[in-house]
Protein backbone atom coordinates (compact mmCIF):
# COMPACT_ATOMS: atom_id res chain seq x y z
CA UNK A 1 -46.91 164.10 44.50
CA UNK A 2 -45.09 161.89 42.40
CA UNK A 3 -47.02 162.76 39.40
CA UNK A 4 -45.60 166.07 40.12
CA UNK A 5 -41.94 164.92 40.30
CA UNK A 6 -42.07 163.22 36.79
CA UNK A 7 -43.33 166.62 35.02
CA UNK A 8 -40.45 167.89 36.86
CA UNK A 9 -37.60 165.17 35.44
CA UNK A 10 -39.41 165.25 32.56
CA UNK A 11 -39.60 169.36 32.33
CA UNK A 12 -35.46 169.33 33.39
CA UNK A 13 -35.06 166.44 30.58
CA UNK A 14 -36.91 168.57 27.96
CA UNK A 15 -34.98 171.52 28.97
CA UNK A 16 -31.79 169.95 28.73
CA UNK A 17 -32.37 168.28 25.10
CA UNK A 18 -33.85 171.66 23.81
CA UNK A 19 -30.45 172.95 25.46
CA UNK A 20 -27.59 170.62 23.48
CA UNK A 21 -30.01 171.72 20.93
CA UNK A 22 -28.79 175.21 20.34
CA UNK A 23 -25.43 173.05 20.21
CA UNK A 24 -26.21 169.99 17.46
CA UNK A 25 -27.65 171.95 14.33
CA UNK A 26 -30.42 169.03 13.70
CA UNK A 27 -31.81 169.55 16.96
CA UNK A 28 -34.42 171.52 17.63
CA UNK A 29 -34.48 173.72 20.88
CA UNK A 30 -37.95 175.66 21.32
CA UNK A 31 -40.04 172.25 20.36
CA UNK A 32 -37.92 171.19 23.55
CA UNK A 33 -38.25 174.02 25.55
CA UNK A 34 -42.61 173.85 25.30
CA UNK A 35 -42.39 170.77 26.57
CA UNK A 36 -40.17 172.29 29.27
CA UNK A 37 -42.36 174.72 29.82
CA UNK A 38 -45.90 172.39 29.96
CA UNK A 39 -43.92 169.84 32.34
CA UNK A 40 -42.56 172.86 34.66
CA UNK A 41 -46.38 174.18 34.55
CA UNK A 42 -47.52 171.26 35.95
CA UNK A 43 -44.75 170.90 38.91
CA UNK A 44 -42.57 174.45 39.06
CA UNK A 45 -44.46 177.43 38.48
CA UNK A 46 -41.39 179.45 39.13
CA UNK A 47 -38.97 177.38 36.10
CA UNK A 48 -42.33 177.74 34.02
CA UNK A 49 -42.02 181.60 34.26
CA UNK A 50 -37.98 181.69 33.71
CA UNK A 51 -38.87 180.25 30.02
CA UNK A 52 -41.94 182.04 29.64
CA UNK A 53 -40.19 185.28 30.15
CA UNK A 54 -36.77 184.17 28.79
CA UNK A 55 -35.53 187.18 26.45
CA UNK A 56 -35.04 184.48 23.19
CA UNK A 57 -37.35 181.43 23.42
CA UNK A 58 -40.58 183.35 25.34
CA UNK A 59 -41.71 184.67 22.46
CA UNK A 60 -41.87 181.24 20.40
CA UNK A 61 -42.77 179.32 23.70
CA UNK A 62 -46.01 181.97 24.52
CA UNK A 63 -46.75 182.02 20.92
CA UNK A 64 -47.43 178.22 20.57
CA UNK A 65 -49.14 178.33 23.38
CA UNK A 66 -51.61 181.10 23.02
CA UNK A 67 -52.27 180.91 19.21
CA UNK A 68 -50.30 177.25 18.00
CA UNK A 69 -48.65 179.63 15.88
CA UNK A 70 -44.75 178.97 14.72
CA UNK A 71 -42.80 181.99 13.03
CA UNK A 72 -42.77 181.92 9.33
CA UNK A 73 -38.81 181.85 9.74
CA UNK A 74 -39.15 178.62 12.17
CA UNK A 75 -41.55 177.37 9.45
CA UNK A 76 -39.26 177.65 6.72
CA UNK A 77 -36.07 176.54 8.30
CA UNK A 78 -37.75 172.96 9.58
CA UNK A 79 -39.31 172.48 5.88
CA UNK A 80 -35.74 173.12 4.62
CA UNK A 81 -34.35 170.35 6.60
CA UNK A 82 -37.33 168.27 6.21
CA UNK A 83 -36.53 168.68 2.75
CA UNK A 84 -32.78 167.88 2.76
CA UNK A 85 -33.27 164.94 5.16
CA UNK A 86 -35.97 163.63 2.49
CA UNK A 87 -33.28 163.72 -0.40
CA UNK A 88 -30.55 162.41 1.42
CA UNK A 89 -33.16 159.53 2.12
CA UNK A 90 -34.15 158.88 -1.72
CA UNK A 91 -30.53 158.85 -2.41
CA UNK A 92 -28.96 156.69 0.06
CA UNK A 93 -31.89 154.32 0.80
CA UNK A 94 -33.01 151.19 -1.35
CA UNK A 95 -36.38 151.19 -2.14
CA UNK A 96 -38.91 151.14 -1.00
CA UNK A 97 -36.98 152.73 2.18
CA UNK A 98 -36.35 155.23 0.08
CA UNK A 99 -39.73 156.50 0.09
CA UNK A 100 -39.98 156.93 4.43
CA UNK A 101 -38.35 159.84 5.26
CA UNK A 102 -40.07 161.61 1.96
CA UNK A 103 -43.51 160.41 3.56
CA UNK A 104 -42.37 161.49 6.83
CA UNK A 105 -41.02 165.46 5.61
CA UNK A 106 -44.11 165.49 3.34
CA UNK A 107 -46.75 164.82 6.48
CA UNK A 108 -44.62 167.07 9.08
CA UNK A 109 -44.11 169.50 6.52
CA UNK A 110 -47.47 169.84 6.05
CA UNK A 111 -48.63 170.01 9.65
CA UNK A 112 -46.04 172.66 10.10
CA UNK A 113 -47.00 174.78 7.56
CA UNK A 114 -50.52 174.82 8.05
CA UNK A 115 -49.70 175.99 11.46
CA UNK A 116 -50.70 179.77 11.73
CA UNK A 117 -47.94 182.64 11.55
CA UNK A 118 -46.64 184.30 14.18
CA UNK A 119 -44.24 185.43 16.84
């Protein structure tokens, strides 16, 4: 029972953050919203559902699931910022600082794009 209630704060936390997400331009929403939608799956079937079969996010949120696919669009927007977070990095950080966030785009980057295609 109360390892129920903390997928649920946990699901309505994820769902919120995924939410001021589609506000704040560096914050993802869908990453969010799976974990939403694991957390609700393991306390509220019914909120589980709502984002499975939500017009917008279902798609990405059944896709990871099913297959651990991301869409090639997804894919190349989060190397993008990876990418511009990495330069601001190399040019505002003293070394070797500098050299983090570049290791840190280069390995999620990677993991991303190896990811297969789809939704």
């Amino acid at each position: 029972m109360v390892r129920r209630k903390l997928y649920l704060v946990a699901g309505a936390a994820a769902l919120a953050t995924g939410t001021i997400g589609i506000f704040l331009p560096l914050l993802p929403t869908v990453p969010f919203y799976i974990l939403a939608a694991f957390c609700f799956g393991r306390s509220n079937p019914a909120w589980e559902a709502r984002l499975l079969n939500h017009p917008r996010f279902g798609v990405h949120i059944r896709a990871w699931r099913e297959r651990g696919a991301i869409s090639l669009r997804a894919k190349r927007l989060a190397v993008t910022m990876l990418l511009a977070s990495a330069v601001v990095g190399l040019l505002t950080l003293t070394w070797p600082w500098s050299l983090l966030p570049a290791t840190v785009a280069l390995c999620t980057g990677t993991w991303i794009w190896t990811r297969p295609s789809g939704a």
